[in-house]
Structures are given as structure tokens and as C-alpha cells.
Protein backbone atom coordinates (compact mmCIF):
# COMPACT_ATOMS: atom_id res chain seq x y z
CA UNK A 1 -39.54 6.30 13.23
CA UNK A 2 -42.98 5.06 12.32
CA UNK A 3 -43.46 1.36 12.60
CA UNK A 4 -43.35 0.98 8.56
CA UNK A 5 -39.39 2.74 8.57
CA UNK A 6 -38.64 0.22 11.32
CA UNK A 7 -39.74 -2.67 9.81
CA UNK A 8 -37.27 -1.57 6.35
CA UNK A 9 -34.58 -0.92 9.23
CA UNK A 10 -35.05 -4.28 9.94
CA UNK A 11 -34.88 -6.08 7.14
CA UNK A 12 -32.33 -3.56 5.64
CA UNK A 13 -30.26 -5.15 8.81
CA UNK A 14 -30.86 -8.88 7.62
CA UNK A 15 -29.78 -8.41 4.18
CA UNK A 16 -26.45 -6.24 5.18
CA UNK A 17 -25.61 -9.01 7.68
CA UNK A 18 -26.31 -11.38 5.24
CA UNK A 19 -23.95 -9.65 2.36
CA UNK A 20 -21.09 -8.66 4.85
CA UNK A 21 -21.23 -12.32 6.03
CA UNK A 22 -20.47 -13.42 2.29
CA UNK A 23 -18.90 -10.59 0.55
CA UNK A 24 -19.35 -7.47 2.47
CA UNK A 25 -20.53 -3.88 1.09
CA UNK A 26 -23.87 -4.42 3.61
CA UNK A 27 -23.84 -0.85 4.32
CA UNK A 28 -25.13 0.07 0.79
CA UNK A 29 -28.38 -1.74 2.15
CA UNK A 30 -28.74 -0.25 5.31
CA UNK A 31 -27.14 3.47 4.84
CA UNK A 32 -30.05 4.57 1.98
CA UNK A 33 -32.40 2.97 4.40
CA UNK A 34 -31.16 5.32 7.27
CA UNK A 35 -30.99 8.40 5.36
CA UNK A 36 -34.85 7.91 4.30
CA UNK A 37 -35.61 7.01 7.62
CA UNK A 38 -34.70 11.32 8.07
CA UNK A 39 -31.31 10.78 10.06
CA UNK A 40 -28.60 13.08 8.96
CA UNK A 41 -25.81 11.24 7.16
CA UNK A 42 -22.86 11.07 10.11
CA UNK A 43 -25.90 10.23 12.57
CA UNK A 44 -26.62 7.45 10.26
CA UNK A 45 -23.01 6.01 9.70
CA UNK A 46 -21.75 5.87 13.20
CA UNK A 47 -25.35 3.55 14.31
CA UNK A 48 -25.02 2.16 11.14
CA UNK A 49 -21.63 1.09 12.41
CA UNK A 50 -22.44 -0.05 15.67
CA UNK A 51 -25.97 -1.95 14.89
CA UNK A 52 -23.25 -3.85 12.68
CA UNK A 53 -21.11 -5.22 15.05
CA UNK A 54 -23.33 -8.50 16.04
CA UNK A 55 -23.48 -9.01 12.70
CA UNK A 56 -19.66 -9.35 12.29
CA UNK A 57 -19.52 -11.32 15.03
CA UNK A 58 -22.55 -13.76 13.88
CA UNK A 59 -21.15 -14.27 10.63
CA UNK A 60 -17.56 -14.95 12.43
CA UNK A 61 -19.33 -17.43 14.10
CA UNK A 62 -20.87 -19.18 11.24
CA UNK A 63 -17.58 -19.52 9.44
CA UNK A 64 -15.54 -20.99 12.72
CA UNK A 65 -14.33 -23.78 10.90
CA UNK A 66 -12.58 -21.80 8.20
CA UNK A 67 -10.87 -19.89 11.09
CA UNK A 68 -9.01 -23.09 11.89
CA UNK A 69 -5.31 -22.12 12.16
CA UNK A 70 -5.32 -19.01 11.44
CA UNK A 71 -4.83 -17.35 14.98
CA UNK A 72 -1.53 -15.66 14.00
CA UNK A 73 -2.55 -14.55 10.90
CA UNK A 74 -6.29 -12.71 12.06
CA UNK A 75 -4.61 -11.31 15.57
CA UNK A 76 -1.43 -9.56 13.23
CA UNK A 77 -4.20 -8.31 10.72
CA UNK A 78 -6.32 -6.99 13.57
CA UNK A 79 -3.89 -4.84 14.82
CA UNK A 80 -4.30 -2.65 11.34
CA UNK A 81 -7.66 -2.67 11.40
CA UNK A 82 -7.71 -1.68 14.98
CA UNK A 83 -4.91 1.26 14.48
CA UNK A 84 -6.77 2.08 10.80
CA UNK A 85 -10.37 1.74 12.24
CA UNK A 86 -9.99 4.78 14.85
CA UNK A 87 -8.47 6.81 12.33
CA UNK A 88 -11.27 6.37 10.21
CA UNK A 89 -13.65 7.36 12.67
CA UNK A 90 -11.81 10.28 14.48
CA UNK A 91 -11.29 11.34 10.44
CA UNK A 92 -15.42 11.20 10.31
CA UNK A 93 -15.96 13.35 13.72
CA UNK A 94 -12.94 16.06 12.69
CA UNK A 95 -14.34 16.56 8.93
CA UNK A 96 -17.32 19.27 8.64
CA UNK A 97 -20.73 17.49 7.73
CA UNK A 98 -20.87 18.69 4.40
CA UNK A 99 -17.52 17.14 3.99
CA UNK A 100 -19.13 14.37 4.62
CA UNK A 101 -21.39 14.38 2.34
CA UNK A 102 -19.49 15.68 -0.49
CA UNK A 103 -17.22 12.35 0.18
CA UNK A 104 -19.45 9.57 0.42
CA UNK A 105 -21.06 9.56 -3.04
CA UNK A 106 -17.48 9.48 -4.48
CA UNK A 107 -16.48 6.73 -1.57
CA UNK A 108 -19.75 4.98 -2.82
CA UNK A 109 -19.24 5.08 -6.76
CA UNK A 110 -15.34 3.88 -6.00
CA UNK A 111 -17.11 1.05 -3.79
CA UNK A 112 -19.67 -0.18 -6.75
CA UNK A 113 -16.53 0.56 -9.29
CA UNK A 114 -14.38 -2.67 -7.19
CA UNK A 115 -17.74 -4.97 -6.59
CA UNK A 116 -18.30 -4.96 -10.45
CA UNK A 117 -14.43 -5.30 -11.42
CA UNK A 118 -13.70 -7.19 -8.51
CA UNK A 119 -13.31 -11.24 -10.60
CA UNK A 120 -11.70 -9.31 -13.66
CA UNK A 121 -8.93 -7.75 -11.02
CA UNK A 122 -8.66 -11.06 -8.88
CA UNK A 123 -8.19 -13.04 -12.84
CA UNK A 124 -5.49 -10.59 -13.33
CA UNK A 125 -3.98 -10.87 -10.20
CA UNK A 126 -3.77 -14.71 -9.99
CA UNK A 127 -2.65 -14.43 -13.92
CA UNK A 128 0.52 -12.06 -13.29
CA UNK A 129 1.38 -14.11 -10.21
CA UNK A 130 1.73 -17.43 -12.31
CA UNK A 131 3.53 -15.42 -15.15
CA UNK A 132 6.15 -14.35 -12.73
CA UNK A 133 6.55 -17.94 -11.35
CA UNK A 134 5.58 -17.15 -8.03
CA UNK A 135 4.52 -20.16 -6.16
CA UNK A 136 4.01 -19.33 -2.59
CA UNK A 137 3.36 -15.70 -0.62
CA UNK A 138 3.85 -15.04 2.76
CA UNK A 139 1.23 -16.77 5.42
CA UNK A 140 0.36 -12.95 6.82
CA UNK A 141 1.15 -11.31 3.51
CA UNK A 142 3.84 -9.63 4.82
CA UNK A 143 4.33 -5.49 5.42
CA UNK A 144 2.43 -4.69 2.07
CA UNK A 145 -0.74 -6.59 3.10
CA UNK A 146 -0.49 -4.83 6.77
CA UNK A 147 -0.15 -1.55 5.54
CA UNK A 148 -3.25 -1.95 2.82
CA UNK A 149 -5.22 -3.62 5.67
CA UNK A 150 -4.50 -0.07 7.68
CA UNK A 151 -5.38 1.89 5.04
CA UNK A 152 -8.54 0.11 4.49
CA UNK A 153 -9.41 0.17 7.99
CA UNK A 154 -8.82 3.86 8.08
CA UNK A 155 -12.06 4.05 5.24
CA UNK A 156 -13.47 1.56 7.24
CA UNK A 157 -13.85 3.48 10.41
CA UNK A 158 -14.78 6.66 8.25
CA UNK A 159 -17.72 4.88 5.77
CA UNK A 160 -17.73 0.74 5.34
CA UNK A 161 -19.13 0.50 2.38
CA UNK A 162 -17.37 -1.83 0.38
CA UNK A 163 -14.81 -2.10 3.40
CA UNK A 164 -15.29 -6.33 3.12
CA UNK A 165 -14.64 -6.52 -0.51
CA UNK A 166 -11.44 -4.30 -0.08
CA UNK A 167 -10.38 -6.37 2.22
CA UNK A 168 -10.49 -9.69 0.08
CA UNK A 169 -8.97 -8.26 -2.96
CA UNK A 170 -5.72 -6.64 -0.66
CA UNK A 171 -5.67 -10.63 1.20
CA UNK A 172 -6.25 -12.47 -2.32
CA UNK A 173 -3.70 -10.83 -3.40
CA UNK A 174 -1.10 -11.22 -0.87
CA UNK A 175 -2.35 -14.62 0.69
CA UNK A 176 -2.35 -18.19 -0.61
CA UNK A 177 -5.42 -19.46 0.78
CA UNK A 178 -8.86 -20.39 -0.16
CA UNK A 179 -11.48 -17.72 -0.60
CA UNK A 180 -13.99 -19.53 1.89
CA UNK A 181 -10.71 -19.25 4.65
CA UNK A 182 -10.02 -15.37 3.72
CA UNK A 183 -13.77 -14.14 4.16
CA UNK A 184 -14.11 -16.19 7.80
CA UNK A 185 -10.49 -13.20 8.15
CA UNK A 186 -12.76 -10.67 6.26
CA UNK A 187 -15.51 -10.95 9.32
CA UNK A 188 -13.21 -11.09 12.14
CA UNK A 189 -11.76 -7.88 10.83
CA UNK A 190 -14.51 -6.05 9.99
CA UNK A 191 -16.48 -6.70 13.47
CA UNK A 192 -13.17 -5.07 14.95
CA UNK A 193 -13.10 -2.01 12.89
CA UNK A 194 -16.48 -1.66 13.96
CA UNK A 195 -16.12 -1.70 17.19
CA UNK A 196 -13.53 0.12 17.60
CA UNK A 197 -14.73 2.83 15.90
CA UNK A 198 -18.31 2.43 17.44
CA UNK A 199 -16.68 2.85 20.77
CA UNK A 200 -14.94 5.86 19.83
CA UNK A 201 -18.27 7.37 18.08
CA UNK A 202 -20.04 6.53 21.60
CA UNK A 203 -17.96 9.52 23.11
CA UNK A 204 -18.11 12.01 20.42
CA UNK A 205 -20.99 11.50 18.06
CA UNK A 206 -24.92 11.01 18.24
CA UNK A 207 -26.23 8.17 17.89
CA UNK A 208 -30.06 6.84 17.00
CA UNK A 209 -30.52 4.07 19.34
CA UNK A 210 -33.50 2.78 17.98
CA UNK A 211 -31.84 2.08 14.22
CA UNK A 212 -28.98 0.63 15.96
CA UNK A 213 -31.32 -2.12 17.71
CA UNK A 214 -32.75 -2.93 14.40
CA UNK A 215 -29.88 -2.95 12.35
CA UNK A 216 -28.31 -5.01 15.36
CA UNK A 217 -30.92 -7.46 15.44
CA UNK A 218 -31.07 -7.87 11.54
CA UNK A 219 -27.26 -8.54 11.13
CA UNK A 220 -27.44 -10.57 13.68
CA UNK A 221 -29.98 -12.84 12.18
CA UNK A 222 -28.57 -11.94 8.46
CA UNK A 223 -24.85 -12.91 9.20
CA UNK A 224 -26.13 -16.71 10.09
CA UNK A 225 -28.01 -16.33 6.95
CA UNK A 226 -24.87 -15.50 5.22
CA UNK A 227 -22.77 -18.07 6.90
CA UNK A 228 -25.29 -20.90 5.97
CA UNK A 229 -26.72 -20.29 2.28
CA UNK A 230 -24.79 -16.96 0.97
CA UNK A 231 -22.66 -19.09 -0.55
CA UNK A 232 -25.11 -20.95 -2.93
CA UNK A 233 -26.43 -17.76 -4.05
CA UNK A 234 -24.81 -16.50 -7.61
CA UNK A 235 -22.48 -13.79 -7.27
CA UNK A 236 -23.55 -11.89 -10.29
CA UNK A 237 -26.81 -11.59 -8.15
CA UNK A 238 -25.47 -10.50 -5.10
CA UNK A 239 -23.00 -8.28 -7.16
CA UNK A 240 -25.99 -6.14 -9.23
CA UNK A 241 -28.27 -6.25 -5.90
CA UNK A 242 -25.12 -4.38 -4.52
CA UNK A 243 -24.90 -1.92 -7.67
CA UNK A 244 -28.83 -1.43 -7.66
CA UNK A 245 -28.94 -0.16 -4.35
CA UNK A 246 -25.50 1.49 -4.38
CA UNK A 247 -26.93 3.46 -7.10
CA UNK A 248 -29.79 4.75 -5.42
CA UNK A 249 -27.69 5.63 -3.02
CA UNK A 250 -25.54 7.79 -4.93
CA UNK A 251 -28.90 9.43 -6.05
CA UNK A 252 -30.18 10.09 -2.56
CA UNK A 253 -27.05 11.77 -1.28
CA UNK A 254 -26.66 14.16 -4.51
CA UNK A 255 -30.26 14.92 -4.05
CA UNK A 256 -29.94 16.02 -0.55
């Protein structure tokens, strides 16, 4: 890399620590970065995945308070992302690279598709739950929320773009708690999909060391961002910075 691509590595690494901390869908920052950096898409996913992790963990960090009695519900939730997160990445190592890139733009488009219908489908949600008369859901959200968690974690482990925002709709859904106490859940399990499926990708993929010290270092420094001010920033900003650079995205890999 030339000292100009590392510097965007960088601070492609701040802002998807930042997002993931809030909202998630961070990747759509840092993958286009990668890929115009010259790394081959699977090369860029799997260090995209493990420069990541502090950032996870940072943000965790940041929102310890909201974490506050919620052991049973983050280490039963973990255990899908865990089981759903190798999957994901043994699914990325199996698949042919032009697989690979056939999928992603589609994975991509379905991840900008939930970030802009994402209130309209949480409305609706929270609408057909009063019109039923239902009052109270299960503290863990019971087997439906486990098995979505696992199945989110599988296309977690295989791309994460979008992976955080999947993740809140399945728990708004299926959990009766406060948005602020389901993202501090949302960070927890994202940092272990990552590394589980970083330290499956250490074995049997490549890896660009230097983008995953950037990216590391960004996140890291992004997710206390997020933790501290994200939350004063208007979604609908956050929301069309995630479709503006999803969208080039999209562009980039078609034009590959």
C-alpha cells in the first residue's frame, strides 16, 4: 500500500468502528476501501473481519452500562453467533472466488434494502404486536430469536455487512427492551462472530496484515467514538452515509 491507501484504511477503520458501535453495517466503509486498495475480494473480507474485532470489543466497552443484567441473555445469544459465525466463514473458504463475488453485490443491495426500511419494519413490528395484545416476549426471545441469530451469524461469518442491523431488527422483534440495551447485545455479538470466524480464516485463508492493523486501530478508536457521540448523530445521516457508500460499492464489485 502507498502511504495515501493507508491513511483511507485508516480512517475507513474509524468510521466502520464508529457505525458498528451505533448501528452496524461498518463494513460498507471499509470493504470498497480494501478492494481499491488492489486486494482481491475474499483477501479483503477475512482482514476486514479480523481488523474488526477491537472494534467490537471497544464499542462493547463503551456501552458497559447497558450490558447490566443481561449475562444470560448475551452468553445464550452467543452461542448462535458462535455456531452461525464458523459456518459463515467455512461457507466463504468452500465457495469458488467468483462465487464470491457474484454474491456480495446481491448480499450488499439486500443489506442497503433493510438500513433504508429498517424504522418502517420496526413501526410495523411494534404496531402488529400491540394489535395482537401482546404485552410481554420472552427475556432471550425464545427458539425463534436463537435460530434467526444463527442464521445471521452464518452471513455474518461469510460477509458482515449489515450483520449489526440484522441483528437489531431479529432482537427488536423478539425482545422487550430498550434499543440503547439491545445494541450494547448487538456488539458483544458481533465481536464474537468475528472472531470466531477470524480464527478460523487464520488457518485457511490469506490475510493482508498491514490492512488489518489499520482497520484494527481505526475501529478501535471509532467504536469509542460510537459509544460516546453516535448516538447524537441523526439517523437519516448515518442511514444515507451507509446507502452512499453501499452504492459505490455495488458499483465497484460489478465493475470488477
Amino acid at each position: 500500500m502507498t502511504y495515501w491507501e493507508m491513511l483511507a484504511v485508516l480512517a475507513a477503520g474509524i468510521g466502520a468502528g464508529t457505525i458498528n458501535t451505533i448501528v452496524g453495517s461498518g463494513t460498507l466503509i471499509t470493504f470498497p476501501v480494501l478492494l481499491a486498495t488492489g486486494l482481491p475480494p475474499v483477501t479483503a473480507t477475512v482482514s476486514n473481519a479480523l481488523g474488526l474485532i477491537p472494534g467490537s470489543i471497544s464499542g462493547a466497552i463503551g456501552y458497559r452500562a447497558e450490558l447490566t443484567g443481561q449475562r444470560d441473555r448475551v452468553l445464550r445469544l452467543a452461542v448462535a453467533a458462535a455456531v452461525g459465525g464458523l459456518g459463515g466463514a467455512v461457507l466463504l473458504t468452500l465457495l469458488p472466488p467468483t462465487a464470491f463475488e457474484t454474491i456480495v453485490p446481491v448480499l450488499v443491495a439486500l443489506a442497503l434494502v433493510l438500513v433504508i426500511f429498517q424504522p418502517r419494519i420496526t413501526r410495523a413490528v411494534q404496531a402488529r404486536r400491540e394489535r395482537d395484545g401482546r404485552t410481554d416476549t420472552p427475556q432471550h426471545g425464545g427458539p425463534l430469536l436463537f435460530t434467526g441469530m444463527l442464521l445471521a451469524s452464518v452471513y455474518g461469518g461469510y460477509f458482515t455487512a449489515a450483520q449489526g442491523i440484522i441483528y437489531l431488527s431479529l432482537m427488536g422483534m423478539l425482545i422487550d427492551d430498550s434499543l440503547q440495551r439491545l445494541n450494547a447485545t448487538k456488539n458483544i455479538l458481533a465481536a464474537v462472530v468475528n472472531t470466531i470466524a477470524a480464527l478460523f480464516f487464520v488457518f485457511a485463508a490469506d490475510f493482508d496484515w498491514t490492512a488489518v492493523a489499520l482497520i484494527a486501530v481505526g475501529s478501535t478508536i471509532g467504536g469509542q467514538l460510537g459509544a460516546r457521540v453516535g448516538r447524537r448523530l441523526p439517523a437519516k445521516v448515518l442511514r444515507a452515509l451507509i446507502v452512499v457508500i453501499g452504492s459505490a460499492a455495488i458499483i465497484q464489485l460489478l465493475a470488477r
